[in-house]
PDB file of N, CA and C in Angstrom:
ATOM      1  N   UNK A   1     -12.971   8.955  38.349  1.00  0.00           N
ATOM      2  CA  UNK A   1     -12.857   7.667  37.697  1.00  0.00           C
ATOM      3  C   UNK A   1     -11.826   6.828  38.455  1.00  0.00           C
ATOM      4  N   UNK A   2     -12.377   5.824  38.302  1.00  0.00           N
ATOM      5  CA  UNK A   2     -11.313   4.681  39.073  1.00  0.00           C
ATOM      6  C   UNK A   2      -9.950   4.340  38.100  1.00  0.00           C
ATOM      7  N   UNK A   3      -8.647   4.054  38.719  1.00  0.00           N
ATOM      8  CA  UNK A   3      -7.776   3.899  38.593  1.00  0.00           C
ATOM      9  C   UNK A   3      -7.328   3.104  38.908  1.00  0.00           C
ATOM     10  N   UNK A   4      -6.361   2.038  37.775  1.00  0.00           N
ATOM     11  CA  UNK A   4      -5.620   0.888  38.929  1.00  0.00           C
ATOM     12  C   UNK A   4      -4.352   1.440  38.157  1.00  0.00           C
ATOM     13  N   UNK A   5      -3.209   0.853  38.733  1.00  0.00           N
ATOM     14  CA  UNK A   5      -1.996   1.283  38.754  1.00  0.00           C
ATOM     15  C   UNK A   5      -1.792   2.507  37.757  1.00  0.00           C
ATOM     16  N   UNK A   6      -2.569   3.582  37.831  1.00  0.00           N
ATOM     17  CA  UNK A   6      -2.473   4.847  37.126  1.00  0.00           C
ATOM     18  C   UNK A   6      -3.301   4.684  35.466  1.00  0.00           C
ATOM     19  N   UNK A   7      -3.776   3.387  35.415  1.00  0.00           N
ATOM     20  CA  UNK A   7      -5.097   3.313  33.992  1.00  0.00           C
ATOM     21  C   UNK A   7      -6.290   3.469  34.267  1.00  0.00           C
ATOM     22  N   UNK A   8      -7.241   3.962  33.768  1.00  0.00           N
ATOM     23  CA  UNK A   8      -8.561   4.206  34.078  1.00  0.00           C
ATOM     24  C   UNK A   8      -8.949   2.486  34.067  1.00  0.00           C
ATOM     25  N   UNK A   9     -10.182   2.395  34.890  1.00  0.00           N
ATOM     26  CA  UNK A   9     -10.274   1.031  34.605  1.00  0.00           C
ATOM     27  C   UNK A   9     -11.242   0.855  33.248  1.00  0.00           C
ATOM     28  N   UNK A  10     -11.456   1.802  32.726  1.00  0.00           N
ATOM     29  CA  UNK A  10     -12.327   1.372  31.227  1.00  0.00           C
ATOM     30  C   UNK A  10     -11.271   1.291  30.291  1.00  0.00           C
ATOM     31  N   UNK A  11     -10.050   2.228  30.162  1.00  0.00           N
ATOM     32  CA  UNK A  11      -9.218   1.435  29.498  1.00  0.00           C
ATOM     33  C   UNK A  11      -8.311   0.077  29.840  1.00  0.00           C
ATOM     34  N   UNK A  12      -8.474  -0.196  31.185  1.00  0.00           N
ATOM     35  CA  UNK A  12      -7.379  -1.602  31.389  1.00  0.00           C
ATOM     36  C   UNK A  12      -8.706  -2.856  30.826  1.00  0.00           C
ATOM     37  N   UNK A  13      -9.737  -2.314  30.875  1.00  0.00           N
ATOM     38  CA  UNK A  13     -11.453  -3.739  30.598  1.00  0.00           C
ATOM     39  C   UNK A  13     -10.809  -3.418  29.277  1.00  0.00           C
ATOM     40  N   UNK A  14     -11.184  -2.275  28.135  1.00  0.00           N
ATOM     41  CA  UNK A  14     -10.886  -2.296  26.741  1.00  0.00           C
ATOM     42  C   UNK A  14      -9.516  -3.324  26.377  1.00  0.00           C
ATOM     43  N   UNK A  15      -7.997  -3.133  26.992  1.00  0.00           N
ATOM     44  CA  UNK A  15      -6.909  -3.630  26.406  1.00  0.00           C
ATOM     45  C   UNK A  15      -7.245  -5.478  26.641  1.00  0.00           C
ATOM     46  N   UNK A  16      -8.289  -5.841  28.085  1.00  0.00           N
ATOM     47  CA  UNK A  16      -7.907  -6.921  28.401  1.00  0.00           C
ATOM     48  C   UNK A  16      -9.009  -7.690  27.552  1.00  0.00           C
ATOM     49  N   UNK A  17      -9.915  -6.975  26.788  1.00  0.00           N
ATOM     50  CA  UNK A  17     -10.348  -7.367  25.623  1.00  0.00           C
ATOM     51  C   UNK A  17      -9.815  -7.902  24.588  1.00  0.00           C
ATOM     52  N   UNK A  18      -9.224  -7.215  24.290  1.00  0.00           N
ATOM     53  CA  UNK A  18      -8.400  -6.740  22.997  1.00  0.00           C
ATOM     54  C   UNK A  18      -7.687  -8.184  22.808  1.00  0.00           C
ATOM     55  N   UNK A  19      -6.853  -8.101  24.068  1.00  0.00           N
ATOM     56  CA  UNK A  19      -5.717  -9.080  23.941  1.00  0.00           C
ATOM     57  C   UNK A  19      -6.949 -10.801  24.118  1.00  0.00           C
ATOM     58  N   UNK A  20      -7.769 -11.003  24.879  1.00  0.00           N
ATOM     59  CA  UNK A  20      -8.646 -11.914  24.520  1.00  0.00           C
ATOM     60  C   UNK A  20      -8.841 -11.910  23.234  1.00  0.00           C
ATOM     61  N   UNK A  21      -9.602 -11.097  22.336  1.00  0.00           N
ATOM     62  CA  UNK A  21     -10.089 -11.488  21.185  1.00  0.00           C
ATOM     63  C   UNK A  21      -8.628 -11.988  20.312  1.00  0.00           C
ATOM     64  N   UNK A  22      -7.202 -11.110  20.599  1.00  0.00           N
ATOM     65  CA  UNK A  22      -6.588 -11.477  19.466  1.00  0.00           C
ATOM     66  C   UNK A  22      -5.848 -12.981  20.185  1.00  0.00           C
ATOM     67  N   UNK A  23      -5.810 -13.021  21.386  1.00  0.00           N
ATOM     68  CA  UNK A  23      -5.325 -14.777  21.466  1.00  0.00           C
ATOM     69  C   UNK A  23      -6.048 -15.731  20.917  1.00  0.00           C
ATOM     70  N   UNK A  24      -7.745 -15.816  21.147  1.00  0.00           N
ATOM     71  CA  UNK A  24      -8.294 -16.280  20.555  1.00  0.00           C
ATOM     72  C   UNK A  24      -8.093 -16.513  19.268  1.00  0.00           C
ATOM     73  N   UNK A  25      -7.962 -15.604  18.702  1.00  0.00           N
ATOM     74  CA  UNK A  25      -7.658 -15.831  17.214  1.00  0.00           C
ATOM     75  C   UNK A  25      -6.408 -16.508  16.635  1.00  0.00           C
ATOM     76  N   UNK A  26      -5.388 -16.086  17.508  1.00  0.00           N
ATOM     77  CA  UNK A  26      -4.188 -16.685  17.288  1.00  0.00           C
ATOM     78  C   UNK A  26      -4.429 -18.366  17.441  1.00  0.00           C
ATOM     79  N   UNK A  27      -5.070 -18.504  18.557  1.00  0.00           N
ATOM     80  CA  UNK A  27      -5.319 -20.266  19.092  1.00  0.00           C
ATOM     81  C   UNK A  27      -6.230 -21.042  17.861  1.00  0.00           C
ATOM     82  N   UNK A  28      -7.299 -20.004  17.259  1.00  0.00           N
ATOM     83  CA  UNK A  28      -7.686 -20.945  16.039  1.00  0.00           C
ATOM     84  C   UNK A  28      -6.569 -20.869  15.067  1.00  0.00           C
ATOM     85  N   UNK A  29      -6.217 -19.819  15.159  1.00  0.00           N
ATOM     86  CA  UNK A  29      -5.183 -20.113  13.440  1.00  0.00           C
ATOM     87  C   UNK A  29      -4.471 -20.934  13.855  1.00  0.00           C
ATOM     88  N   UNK A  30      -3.629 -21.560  15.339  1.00  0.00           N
ATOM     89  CA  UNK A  30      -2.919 -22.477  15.303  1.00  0.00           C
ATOM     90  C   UNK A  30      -3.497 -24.175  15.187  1.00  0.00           C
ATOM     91  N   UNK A  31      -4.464 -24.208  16.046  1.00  0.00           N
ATOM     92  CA  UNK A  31      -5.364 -25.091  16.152  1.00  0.00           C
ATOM     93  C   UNK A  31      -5.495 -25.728  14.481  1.00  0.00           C
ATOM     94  N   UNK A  32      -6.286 -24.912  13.983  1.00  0.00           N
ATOM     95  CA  UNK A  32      -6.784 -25.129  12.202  1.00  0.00           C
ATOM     96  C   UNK A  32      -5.356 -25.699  11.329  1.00  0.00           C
ATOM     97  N   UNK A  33      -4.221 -24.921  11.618  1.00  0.00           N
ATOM     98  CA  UNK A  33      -3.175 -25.235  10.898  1.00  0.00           C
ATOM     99  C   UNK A  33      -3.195 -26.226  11.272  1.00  0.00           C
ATOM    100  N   UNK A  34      -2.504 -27.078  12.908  1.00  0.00           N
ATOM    101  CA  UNK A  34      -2.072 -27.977  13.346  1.00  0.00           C
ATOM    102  C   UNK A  34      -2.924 -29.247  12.613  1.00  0.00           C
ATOM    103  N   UNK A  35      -4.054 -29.479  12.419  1.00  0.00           N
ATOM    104  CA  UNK A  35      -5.039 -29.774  12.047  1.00  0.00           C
ATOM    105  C   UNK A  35      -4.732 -29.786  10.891  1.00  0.00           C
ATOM    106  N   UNK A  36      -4.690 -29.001  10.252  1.00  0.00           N
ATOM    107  CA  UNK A  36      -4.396 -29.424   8.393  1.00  0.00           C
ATOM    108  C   UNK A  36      -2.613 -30.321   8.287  1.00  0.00           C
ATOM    109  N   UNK A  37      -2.208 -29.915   9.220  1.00  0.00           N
ATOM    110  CA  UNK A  37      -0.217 -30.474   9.337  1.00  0.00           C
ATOM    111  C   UNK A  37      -0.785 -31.599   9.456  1.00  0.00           C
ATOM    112  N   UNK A  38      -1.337 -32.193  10.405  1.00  0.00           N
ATOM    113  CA  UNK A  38      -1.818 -33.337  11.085  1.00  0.00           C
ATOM    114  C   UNK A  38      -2.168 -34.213   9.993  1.00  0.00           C
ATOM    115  N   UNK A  39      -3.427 -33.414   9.514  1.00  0.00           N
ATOM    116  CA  UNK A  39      -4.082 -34.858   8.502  1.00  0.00           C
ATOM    117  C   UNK A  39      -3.084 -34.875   7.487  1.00  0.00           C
ATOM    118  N   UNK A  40      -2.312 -34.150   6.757  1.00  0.00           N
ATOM    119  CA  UNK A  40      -1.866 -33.995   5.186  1.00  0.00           C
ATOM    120  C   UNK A  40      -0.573 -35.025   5.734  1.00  0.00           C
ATOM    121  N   UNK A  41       0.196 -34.645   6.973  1.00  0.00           N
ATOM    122  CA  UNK A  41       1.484 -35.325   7.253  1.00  0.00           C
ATOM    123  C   UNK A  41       2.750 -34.382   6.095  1.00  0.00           C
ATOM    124  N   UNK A  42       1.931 -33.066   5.916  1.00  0.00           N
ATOM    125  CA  UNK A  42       2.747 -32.276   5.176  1.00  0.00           C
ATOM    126  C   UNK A  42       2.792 -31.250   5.317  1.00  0.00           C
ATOM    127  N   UNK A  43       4.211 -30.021   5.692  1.00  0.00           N
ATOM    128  CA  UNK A  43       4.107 -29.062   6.176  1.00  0.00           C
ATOM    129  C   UNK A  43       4.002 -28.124   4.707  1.00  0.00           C
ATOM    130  N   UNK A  44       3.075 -27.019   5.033  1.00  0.00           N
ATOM    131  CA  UNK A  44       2.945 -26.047   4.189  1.00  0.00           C
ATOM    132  C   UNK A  44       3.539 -24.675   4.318  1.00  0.00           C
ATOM    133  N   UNK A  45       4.773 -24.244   4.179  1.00  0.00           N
ATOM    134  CA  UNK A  45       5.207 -22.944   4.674  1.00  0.00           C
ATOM    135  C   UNK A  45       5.055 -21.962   3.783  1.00  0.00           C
ATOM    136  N   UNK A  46       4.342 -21.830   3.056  1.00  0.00           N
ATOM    137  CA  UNK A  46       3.346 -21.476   2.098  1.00  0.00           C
ATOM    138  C   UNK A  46       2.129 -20.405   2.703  1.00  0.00           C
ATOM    139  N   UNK A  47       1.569 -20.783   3.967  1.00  0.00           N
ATOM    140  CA  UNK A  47       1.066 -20.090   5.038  1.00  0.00           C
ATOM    141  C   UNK A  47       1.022 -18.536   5.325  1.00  0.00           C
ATOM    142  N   UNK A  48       2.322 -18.499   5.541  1.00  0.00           N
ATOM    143  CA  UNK A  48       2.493 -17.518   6.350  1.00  0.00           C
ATOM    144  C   UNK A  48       2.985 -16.735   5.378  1.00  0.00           C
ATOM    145  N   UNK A  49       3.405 -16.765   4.562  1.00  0.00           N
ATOM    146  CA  UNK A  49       3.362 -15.376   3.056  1.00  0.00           C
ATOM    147  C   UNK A  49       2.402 -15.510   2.910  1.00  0.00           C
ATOM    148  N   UNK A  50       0.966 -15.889   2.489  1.00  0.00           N
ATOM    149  CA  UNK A  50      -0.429 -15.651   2.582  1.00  0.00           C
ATOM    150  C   UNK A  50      -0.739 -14.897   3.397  1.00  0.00           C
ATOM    151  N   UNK A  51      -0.392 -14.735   4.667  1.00  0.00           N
ATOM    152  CA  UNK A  51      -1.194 -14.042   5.475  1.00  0.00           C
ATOM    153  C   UNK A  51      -0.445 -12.742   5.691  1.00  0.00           C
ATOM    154  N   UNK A  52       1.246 -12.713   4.963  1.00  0.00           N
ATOM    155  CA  UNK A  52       1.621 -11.321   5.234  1.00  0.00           C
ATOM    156  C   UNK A  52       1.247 -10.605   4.246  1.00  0.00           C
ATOM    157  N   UNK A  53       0.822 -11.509   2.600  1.00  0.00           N
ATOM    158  CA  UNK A  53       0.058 -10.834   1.670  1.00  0.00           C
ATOM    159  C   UNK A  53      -1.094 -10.199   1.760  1.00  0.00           C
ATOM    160  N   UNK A  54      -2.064 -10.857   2.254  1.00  0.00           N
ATOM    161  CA  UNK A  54      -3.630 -10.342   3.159  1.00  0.00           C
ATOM    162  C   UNK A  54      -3.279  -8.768   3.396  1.00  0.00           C
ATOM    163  N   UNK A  55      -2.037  -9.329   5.009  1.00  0.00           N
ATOM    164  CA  UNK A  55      -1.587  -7.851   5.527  1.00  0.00           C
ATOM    165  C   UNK A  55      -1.074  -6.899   4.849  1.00  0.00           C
ATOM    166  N   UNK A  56      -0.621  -7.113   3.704  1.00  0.00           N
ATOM    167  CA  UNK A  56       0.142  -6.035   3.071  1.00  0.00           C
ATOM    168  C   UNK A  56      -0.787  -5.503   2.233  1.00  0.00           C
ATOM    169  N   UNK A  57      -1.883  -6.241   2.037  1.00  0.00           N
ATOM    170  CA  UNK A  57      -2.812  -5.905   0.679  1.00  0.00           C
ATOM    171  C   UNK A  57      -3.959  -4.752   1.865  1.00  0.00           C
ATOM    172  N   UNK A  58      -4.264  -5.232   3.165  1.00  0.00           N
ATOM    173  CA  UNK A  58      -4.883  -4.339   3.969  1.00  0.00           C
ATOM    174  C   UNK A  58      -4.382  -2.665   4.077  1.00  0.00           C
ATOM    175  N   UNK A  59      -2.906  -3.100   4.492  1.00  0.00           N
ATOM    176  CA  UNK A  59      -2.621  -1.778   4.304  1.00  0.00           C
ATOM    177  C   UNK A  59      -2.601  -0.948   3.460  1.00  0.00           C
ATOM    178  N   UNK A  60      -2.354  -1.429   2.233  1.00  0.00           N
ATOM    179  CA  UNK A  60      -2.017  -0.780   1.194  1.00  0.00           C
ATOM    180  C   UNK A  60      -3.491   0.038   1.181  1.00  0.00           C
ATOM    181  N   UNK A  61      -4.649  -0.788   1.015  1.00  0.00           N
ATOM    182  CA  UNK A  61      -5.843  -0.312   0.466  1.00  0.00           C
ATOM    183  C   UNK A  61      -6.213   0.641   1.406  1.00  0.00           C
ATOM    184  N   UNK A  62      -5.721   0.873   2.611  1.00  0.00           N
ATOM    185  CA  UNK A  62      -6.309   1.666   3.825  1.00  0.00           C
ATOM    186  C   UNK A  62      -4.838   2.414   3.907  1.00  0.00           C
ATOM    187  N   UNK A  63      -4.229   2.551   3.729  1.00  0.00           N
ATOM    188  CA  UNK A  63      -3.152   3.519   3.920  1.00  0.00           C
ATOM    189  C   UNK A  63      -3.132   4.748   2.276  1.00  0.00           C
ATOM    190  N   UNK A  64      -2.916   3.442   1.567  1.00  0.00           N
ATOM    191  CA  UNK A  64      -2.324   4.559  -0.128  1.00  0.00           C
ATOM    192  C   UNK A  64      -3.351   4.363  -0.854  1.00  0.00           C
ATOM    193  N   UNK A  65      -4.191   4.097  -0.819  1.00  0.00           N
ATOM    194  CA  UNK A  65      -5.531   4.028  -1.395  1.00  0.00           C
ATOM    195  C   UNK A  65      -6.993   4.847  -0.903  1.00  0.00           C
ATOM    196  N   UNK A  66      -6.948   4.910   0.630  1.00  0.00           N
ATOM    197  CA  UNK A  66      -7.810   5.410   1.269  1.00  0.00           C
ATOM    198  C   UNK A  66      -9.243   4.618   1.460  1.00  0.00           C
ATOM    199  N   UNK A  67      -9.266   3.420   1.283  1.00  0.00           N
ATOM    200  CA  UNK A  67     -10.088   2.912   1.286  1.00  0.00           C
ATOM    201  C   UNK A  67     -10.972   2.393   2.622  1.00  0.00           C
ATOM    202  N   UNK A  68     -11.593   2.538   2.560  1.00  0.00           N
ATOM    203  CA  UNK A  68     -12.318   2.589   4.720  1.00  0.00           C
ATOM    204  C   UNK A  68     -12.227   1.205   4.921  1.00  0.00           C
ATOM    205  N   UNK A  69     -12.450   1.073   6.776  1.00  0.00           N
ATOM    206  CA  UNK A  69     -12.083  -0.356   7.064  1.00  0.00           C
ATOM    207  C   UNK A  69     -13.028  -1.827   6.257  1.00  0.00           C
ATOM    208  N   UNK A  70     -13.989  -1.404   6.064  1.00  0.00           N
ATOM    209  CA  UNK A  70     -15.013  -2.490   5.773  1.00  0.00           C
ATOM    210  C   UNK A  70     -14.850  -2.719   4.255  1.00  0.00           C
ATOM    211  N   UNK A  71     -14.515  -1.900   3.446  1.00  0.00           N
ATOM    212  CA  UNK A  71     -14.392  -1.688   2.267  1.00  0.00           C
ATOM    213  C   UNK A  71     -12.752  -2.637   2.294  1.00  0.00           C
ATOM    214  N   UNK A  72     -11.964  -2.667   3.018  1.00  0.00           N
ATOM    215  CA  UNK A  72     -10.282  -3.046   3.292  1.00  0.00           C
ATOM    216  C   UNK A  72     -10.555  -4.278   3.520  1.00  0.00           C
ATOM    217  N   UNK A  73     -11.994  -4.794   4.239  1.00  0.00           N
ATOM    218  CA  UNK A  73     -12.024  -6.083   5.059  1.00  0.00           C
ATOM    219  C   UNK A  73     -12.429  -6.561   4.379  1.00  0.00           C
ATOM    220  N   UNK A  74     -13.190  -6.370   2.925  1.00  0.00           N
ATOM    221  CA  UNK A  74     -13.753  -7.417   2.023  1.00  0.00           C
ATOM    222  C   UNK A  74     -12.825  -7.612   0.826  1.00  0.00           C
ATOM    223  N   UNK A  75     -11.857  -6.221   0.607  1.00  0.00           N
ATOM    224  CA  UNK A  75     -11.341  -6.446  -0.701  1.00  0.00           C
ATOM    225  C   UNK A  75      -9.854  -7.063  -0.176  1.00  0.00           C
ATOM    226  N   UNK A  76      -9.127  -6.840   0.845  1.00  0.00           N
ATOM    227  CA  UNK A  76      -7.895  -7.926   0.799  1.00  0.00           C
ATOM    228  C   UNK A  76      -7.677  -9.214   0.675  1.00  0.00           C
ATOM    229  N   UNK A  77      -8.504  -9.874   1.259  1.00  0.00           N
ATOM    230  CA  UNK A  77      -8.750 -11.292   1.061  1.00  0.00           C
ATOM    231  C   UNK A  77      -8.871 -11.558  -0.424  1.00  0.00           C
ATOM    232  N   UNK A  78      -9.425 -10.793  -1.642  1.00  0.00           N
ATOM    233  CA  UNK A  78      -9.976 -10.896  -2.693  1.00  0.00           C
ATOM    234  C   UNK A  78      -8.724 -10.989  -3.343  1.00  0.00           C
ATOM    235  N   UNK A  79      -7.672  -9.548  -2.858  1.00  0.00           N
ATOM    236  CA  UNK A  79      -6.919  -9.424  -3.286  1.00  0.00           C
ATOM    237  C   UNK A  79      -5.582 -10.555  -3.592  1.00  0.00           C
ATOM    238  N   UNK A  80      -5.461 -10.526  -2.054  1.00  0.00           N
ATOM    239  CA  UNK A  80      -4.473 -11.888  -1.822  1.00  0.00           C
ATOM    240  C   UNK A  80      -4.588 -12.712  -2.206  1.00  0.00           C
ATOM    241  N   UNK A  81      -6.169 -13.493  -2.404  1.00  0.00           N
ATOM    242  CA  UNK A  81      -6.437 -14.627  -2.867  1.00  0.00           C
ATOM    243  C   UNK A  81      -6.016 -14.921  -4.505  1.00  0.00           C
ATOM    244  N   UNK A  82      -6.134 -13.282  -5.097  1.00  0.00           N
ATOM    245  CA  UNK A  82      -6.301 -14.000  -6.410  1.00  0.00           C
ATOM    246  C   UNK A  82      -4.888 -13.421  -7.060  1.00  0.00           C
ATOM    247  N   UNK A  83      -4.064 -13.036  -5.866  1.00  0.00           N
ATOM    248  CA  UNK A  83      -2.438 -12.636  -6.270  1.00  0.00           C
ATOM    249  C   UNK A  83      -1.937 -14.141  -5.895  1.00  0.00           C
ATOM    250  N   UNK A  84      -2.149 -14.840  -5.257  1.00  0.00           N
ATOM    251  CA  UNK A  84      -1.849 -16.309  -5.329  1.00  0.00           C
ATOM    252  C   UNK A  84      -2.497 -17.342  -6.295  1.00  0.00           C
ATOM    253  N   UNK A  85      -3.766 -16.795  -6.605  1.00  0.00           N
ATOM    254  CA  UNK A  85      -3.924 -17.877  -8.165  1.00  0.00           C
ATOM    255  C   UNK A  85      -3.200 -17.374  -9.125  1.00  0.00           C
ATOM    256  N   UNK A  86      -2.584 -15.904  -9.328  1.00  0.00           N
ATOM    257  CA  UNK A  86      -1.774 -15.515 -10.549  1.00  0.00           C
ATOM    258  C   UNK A  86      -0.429 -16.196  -9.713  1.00  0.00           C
ATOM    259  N   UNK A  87       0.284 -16.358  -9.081  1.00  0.00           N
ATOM    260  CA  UNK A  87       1.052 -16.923  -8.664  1.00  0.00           C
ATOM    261  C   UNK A  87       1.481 -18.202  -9.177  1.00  0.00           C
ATOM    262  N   UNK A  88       0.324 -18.955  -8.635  1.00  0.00           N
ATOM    263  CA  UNK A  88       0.539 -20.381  -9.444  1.00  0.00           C
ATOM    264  C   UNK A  88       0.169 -20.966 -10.133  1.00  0.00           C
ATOM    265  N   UNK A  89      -0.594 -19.673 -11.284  1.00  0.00           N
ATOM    266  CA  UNK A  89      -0.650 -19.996 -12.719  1.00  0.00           C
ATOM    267  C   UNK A  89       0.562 -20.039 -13.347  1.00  0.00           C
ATOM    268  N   UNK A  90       1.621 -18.886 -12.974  1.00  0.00           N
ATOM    269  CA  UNK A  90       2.668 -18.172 -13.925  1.00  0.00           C
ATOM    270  C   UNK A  90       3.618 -19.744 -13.167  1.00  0.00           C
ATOM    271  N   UNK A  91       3.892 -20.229 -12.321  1.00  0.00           N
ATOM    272  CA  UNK A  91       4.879 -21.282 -11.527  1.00  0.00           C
ATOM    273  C   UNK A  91       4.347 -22.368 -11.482  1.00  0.00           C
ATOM    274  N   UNK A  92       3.103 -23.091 -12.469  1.00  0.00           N
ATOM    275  CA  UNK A  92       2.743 -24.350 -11.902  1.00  0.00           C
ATOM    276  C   UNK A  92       3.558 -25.495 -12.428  1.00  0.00           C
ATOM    277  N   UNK A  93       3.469 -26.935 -12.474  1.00  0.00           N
ATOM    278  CA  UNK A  93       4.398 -27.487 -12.924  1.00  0.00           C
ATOM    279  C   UNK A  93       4.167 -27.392 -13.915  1.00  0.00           C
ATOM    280  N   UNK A  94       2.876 -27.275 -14.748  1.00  0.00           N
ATOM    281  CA  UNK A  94       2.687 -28.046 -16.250  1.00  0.00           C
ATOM    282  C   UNK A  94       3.194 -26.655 -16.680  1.00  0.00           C
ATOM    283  N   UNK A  95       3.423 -25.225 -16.345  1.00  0.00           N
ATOM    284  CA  UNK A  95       4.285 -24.064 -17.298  1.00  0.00           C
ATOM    285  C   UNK A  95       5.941 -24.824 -17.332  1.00  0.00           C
ATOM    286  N   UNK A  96       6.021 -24.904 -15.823  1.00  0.00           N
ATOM    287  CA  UNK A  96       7.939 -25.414 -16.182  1.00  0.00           C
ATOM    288  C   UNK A  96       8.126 -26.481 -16.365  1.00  0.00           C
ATOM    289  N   UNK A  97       7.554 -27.717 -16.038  1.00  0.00           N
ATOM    290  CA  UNK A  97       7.711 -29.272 -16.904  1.00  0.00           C
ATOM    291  C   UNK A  97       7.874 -29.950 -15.894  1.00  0.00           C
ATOM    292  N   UNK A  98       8.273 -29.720 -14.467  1.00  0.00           N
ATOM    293  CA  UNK A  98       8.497 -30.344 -13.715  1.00  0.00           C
ATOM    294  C   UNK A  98       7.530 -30.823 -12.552  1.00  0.00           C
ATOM    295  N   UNK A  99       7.899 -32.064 -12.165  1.00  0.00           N
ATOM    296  CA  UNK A  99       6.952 -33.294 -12.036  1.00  0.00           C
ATOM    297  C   UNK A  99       7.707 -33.655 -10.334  1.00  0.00           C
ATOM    298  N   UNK A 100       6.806 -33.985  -9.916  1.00  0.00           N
ATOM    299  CA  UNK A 100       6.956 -34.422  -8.475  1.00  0.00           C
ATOM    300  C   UNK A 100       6.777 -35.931  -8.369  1.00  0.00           C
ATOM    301  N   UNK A 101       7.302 -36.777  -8.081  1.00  0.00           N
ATOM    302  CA  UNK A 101       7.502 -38.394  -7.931  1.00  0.00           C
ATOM    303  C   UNK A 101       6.380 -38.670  -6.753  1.00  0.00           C
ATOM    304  N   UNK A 102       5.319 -39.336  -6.745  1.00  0.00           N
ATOM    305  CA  UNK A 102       4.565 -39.341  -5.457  1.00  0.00           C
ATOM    306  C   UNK A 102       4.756 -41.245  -5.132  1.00  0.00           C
ATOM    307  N   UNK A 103       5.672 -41.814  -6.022  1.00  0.00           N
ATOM    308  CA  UNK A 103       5.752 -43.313  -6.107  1.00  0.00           C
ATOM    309  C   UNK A 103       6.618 -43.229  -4.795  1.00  0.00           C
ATOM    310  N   UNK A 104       6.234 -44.650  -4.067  1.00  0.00           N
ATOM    311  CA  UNK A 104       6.623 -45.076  -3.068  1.00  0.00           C
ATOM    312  C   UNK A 104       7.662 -46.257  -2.852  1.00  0.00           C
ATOM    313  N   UNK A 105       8.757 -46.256  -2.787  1.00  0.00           N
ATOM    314  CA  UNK A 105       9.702 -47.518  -2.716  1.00  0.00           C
ATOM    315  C   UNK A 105       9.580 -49.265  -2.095  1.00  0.00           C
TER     316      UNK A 105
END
């Protein structure tokens, strides 16, 4: 088998995959955000605990649960999603009373 600097070359094609598919992905999630920053003219840092929730809800179900990947890939999203509507049911304004001014000077 061929070798470049001591890697087989089917694993250096596999990693230089890898890292394609996940830049890619990184470039839409930035792209899409930038894009929602853009039009709203409002930053949401709100974001990125969403997506460590996702991650934490993946692992959980595939680590302490045992749940297989495809079975992990449909139910975290479900999960996360609807641990953030209990979220801001229990914190919305109309539970604590408070009101956001959107009037303009």
């Amino acid at each position: 088998m061929t070798e470049v600097f001591g890697v087989p070359v089917a694993v250096l094609l596999g990693q230089l995959l890898l890292g394609l598919i996940n830049g890619s992905f990184y470039a839409l999630l930035s792209l899409g955000l930038a894009i929602i920053f853009g039009m709203l003219n409002v930053i949401n840092f709100a974001h990125g605990a969403f997506y460590m929730l996702g991650g934490f809800a993946a692992w959980f179900l595939l680590s302490r649960l045992g749940l297989g990947y495809w079975g992990t890939l449909l139910a975290a999203p479900s999960w996360s999603e609807l641990s953030a509507c209990l979220w801001s049911a229990c914190f919305s304004s109309a539970s604590t009373g408070w009101t956001i001014s959107t009037a303009s000077s």
